[in-house]
C-alpha atoms as a PDB file:
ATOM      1  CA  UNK A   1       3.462   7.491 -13.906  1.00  0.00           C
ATOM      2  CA  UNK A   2      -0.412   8.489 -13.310  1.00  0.00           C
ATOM      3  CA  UNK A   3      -1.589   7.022 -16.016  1.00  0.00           C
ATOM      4  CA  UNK A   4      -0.571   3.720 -14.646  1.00  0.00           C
ATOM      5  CA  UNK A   5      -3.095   1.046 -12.894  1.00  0.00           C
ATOM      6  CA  UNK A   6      -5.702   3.369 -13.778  1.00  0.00           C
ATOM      7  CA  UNK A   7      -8.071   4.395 -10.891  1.00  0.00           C
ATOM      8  CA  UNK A   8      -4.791   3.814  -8.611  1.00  0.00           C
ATOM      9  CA  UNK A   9      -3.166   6.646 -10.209  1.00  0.00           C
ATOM     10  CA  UNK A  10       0.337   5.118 -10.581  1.00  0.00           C
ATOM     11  CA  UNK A  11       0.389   4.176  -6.763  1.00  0.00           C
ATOM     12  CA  UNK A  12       0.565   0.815  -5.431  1.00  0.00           C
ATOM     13  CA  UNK A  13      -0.713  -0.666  -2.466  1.00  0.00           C
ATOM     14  CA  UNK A  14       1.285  -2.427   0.134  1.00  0.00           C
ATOM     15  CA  UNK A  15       0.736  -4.782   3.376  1.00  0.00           C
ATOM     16  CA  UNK A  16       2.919  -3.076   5.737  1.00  0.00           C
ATOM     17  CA  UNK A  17       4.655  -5.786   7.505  1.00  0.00           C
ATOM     18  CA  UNK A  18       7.206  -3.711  10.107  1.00  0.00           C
ATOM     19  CA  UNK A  19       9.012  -0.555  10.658  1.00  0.00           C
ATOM     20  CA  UNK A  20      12.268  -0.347  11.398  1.00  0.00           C
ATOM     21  CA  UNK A  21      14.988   2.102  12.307  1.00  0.00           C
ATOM     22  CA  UNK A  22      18.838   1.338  11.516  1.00  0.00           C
ATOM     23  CA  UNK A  23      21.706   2.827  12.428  1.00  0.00           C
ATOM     24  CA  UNK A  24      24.881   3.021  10.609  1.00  0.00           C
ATOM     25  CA  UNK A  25      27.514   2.684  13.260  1.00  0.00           C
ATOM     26  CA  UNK A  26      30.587   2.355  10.621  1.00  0.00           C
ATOM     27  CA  UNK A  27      30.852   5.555   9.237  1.00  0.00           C
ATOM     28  CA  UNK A  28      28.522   8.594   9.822  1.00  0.00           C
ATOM     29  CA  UNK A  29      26.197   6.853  12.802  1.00  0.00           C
ATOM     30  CA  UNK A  30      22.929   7.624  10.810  1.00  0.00           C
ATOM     31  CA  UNK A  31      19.838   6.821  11.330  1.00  0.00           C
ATOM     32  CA  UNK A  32      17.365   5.607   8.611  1.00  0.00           C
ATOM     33  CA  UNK A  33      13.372   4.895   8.957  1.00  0.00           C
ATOM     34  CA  UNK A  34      12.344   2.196   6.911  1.00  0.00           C
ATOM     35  CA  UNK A  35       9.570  -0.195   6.457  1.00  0.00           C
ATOM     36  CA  UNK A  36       9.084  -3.437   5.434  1.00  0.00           C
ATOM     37  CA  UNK A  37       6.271  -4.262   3.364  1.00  0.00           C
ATOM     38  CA  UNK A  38       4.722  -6.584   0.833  1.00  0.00           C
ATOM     39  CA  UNK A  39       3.363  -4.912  -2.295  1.00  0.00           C
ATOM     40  CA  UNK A  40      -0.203  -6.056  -3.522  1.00  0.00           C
ATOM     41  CA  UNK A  41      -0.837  -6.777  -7.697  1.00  0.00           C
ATOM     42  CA  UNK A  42      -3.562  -4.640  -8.862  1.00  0.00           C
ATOM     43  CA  UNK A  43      -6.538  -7.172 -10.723  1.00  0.00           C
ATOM     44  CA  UNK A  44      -7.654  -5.760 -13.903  1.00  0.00           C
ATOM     45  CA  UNK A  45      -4.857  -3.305 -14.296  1.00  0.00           C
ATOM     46  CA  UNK A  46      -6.321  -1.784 -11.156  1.00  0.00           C
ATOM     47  CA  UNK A  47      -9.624  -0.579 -12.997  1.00  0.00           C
ATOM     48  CA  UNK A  48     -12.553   0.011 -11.009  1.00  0.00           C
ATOM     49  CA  UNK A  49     -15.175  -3.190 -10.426  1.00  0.00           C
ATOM     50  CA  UNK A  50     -18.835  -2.383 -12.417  1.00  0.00           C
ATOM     51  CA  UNK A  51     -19.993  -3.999  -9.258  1.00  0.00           C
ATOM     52  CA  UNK A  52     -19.257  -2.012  -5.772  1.00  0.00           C
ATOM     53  CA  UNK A  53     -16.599   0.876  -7.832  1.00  0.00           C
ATOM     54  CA  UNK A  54     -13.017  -0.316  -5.897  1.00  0.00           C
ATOM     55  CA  UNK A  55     -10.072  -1.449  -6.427  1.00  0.00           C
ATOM     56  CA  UNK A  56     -10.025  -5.543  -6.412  1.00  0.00           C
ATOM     57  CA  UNK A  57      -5.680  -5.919  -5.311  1.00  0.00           C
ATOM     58  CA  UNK A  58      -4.389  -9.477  -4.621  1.00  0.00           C
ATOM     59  CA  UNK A  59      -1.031 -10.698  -3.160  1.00  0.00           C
ATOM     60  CA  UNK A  60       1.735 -11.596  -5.451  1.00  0.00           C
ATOM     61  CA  UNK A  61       2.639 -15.049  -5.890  1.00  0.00           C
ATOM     62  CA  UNK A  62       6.516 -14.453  -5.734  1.00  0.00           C
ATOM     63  CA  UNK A  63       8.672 -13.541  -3.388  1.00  0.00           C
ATOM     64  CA  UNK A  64       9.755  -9.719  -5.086  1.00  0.00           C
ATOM     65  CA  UNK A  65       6.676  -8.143  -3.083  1.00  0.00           C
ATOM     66  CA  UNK A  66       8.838  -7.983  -0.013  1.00  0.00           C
ATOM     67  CA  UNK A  67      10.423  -4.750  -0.262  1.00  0.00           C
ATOM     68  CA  UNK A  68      12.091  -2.137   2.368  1.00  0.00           C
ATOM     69  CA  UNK A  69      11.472   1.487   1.702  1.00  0.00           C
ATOM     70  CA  UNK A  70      11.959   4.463   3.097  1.00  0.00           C
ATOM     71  CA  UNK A  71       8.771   5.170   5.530  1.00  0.00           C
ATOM     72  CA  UNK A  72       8.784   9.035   3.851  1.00  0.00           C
ATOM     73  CA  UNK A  73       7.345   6.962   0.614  1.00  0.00           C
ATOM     74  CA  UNK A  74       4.268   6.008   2.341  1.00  0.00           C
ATOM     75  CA  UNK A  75       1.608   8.456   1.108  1.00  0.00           C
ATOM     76  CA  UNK A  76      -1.314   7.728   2.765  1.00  0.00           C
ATOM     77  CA  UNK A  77      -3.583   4.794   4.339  1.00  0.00           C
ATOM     78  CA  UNK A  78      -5.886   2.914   2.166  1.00  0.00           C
ATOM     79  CA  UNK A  79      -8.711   0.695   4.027  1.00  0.00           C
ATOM     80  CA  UNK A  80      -8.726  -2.761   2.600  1.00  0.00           C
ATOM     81  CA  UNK A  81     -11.478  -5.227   3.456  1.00  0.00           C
ATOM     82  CA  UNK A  82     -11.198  -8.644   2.523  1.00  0.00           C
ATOM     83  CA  UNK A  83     -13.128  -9.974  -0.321  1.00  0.00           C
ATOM     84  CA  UNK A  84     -11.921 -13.874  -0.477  1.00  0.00           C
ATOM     85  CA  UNK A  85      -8.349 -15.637   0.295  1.00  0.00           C
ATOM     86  CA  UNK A  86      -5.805 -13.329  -0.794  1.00  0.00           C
ATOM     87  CA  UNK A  87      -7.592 -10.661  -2.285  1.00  0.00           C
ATOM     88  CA  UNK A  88      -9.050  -7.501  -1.376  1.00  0.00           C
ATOM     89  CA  UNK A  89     -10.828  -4.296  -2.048  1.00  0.00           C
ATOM     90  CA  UNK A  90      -8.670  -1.088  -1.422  1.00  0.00           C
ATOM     91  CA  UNK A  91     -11.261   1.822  -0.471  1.00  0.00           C
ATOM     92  CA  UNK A  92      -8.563   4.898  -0.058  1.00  0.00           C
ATOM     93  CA  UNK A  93     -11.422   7.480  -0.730  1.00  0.00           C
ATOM     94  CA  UNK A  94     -12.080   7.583   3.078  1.00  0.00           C
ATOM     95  CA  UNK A  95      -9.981  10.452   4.829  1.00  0.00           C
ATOM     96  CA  UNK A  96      -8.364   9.472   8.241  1.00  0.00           C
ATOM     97  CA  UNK A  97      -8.539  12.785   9.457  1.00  0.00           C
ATOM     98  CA  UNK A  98     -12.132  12.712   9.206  1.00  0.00           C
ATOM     99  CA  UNK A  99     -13.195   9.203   9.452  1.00  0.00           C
ATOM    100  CA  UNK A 100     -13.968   9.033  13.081  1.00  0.00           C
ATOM    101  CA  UNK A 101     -15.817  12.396  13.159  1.00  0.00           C
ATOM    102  CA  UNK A 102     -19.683  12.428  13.267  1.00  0.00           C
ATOM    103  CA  UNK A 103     -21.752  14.725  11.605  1.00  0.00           C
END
Protein backbone atom coordinates (compact mmCIF):
# COMPACT_ATOMS: atom_id res chain seq x y z
CA UNK A 1 0.00 0.00 0.00
CA UNK A 2 1.34 3.77 -0.55
CA UNK A 3 0.64 4.86 2.47
CA UNK A 4 3.12 2.49 3.89
CA UNK A 5 6.87 3.49 5.11
CA UNK A 6 5.90 6.88 4.35
CA UNK A 7 8.34 8.83 2.05
CA UNK A 8 9.09 5.18 0.51
CA UNK A 9 5.70 5.02 -0.80
CA UNK A 10 4.96 1.35 0.06
CA UNK A 11 8.27 0.21 -1.73
CA UNK A 12 11.08 -1.41 -0.13
CA UNK A 13 14.57 -1.36 -0.77
CA UNK A 14 16.72 -4.33 -1.45
CA UNK A 15 20.63 -5.31 -1.73
CA UNK A 16 20.57 -7.16 -4.86
CA UNK A 17 22.74 -10.06 -4.25
CA UNK A 18 22.50 -12.17 -7.87
CA UNK A 19 20.43 -12.80 -10.85
CA UNK A 20 19.62 -15.85 -11.97
CA UNK A 21 17.87 -17.64 -14.79
CA UNK A 22 16.26 -21.27 -14.27
CA UNK A 23 15.00 -23.54 -16.40
CA UNK A 24 12.35 -26.01 -15.83
CA UNK A 25 13.48 -29.06 -17.70
CA UNK A 26 10.57 -31.46 -16.19
CA UNK A 27 7.65 -30.29 -17.71
CA UNK A 28 7.24 -27.19 -20.01
CA UNK A 29 11.29 -26.28 -20.31
CA UNK A 30 10.64 -22.63 -19.10
CA UNK A 31 12.64 -20.19 -18.38
CA UNK A 32 12.28 -17.83 -15.34
CA UNK A 33 14.45 -14.51 -14.44
CA UNK A 34 14.87 -14.12 -10.95
CA UNK A 35 16.94 -12.35 -8.46
CA UNK A 36 18.21 -12.86 -5.31
CA UNK A 37 18.23 -10.17 -2.93
CA UNK A 38 18.28 -9.08 0.68
CA UNK A 39 15.55 -6.63 1.67
CA UNK A 40 16.66 -3.54 3.86
CA UNK A 41 14.25 -2.39 7.21
CA UNK A 42 13.22 1.09 6.78
CA UNK A 43 14.42 3.28 10.32
CA UNK A 44 11.71 5.43 11.51
CA UNK A 45 8.98 3.83 9.52
CA UNK A 46 10.97 5.09 6.56
CA UNK A 47 10.20 8.90 7.36
CA UNK A 48 12.43 11.39 6.06
CA UNK A 49 15.66 12.53 8.45
CA UNK A 50 15.13 16.55 9.69
CA UNK A 51 18.80 16.41 9.01
CA UNK A 52 19.95 15.75 5.15
CA UNK A 53 15.80 14.76 3.95
CA UNK A 54 16.53 10.68 3.04
CA UNK A 55 15.67 7.69 3.79
CA UNK A 56 17.98 6.19 6.82
CA UNK A 57 17.35 1.87 5.73
CA UNK A 58 19.37 -0.71 7.74
CA UNK A 59 19.86 -4.50 7.20
CA UNK A 60 17.64 -6.90 8.94
CA UNK A 61 18.93 -8.86 11.67
CA UNK A 62 17.24 -12.22 10.54
CA UNK A 63 17.62 -14.33 8.02
CA UNK A 64 13.80 -13.62 6.12
CA UNK A 65 15.55 -10.65 4.10
CA UNK A 66 16.89 -13.17 1.66
CA UNK A 67 14.27 -13.42 -0.82
CA UNK A 68 14.09 -14.53 -4.73
CA UNK A 69 11.79 -12.55 -6.90
CA UNK A 70 10.94 -12.21 -10.09
CA UNK A 71 13.53 -9.53 -11.73
CA UNK A 72 10.11 -7.83 -13.51
CA UNK A 73 9.46 -6.61 -9.65
CA UNK A 74 12.43 -4.48 -9.60
CA UNK A 75 11.15 -0.94 -10.23
CA UNK A 76 13.89 1.14 -10.33
CA UNK A 77 17.56 1.86 -8.84
CA UNK A 78 17.90 3.72 -5.68
CA UNK A 79 21.59 5.14 -4.82
CA UNK A 80 22.51 4.21 -1.32
CA UNK A 81 25.58 5.67 0.37
CA UNK A 82 26.72 4.39 3.48
CA UNK A 83 26.12 6.24 6.61
CA UNK A 84 27.75 3.78 9.43
CA UNK A 85 27.96 -0.26 9.71
CA UNK A 86 24.89 -1.55 8.32
CA UNK A 87 22.97 1.33 7.57
CA UNK A 88 22.40 3.60 4.85
CA UNK A 89 20.77 6.50 3.17
CA UNK A 90 18.60 5.55 0.05
CA UNK A 91 18.63 8.76 -2.35
CA UNK A 92 16.17 7.31 -5.31
CA UNK A 93 15.30 10.98 -6.36
CA UNK A 94 18.28 10.86 -8.82
CA UNK A 95 17.14 9.62 -12.41
CA UNK A 96 19.58 7.12 -14.15
CA UNK A 97 18.67 8.21 -17.38
CA UNK A 98 19.89 11.52 -16.62
CA UNK A 99 22.46 11.19 -14.02
CA UNK A 100 25.50 11.12 -16.14
CA UNK A 101 24.36 13.99 -18.42
CA UNK A 102 25.89 17.51 -17.94
CA UNK A 103 24.16 20.55 -18.26
Amino acid sequence: MEEMYCALRGRLPAKLVALLNIQNFRSDNTLRCVASVEMLTPVNSGGLSDLHGLVTVRMREDMRGFIIVDIGRILRLARRIAEEDRCWLVNSRIDPRTFNNLY
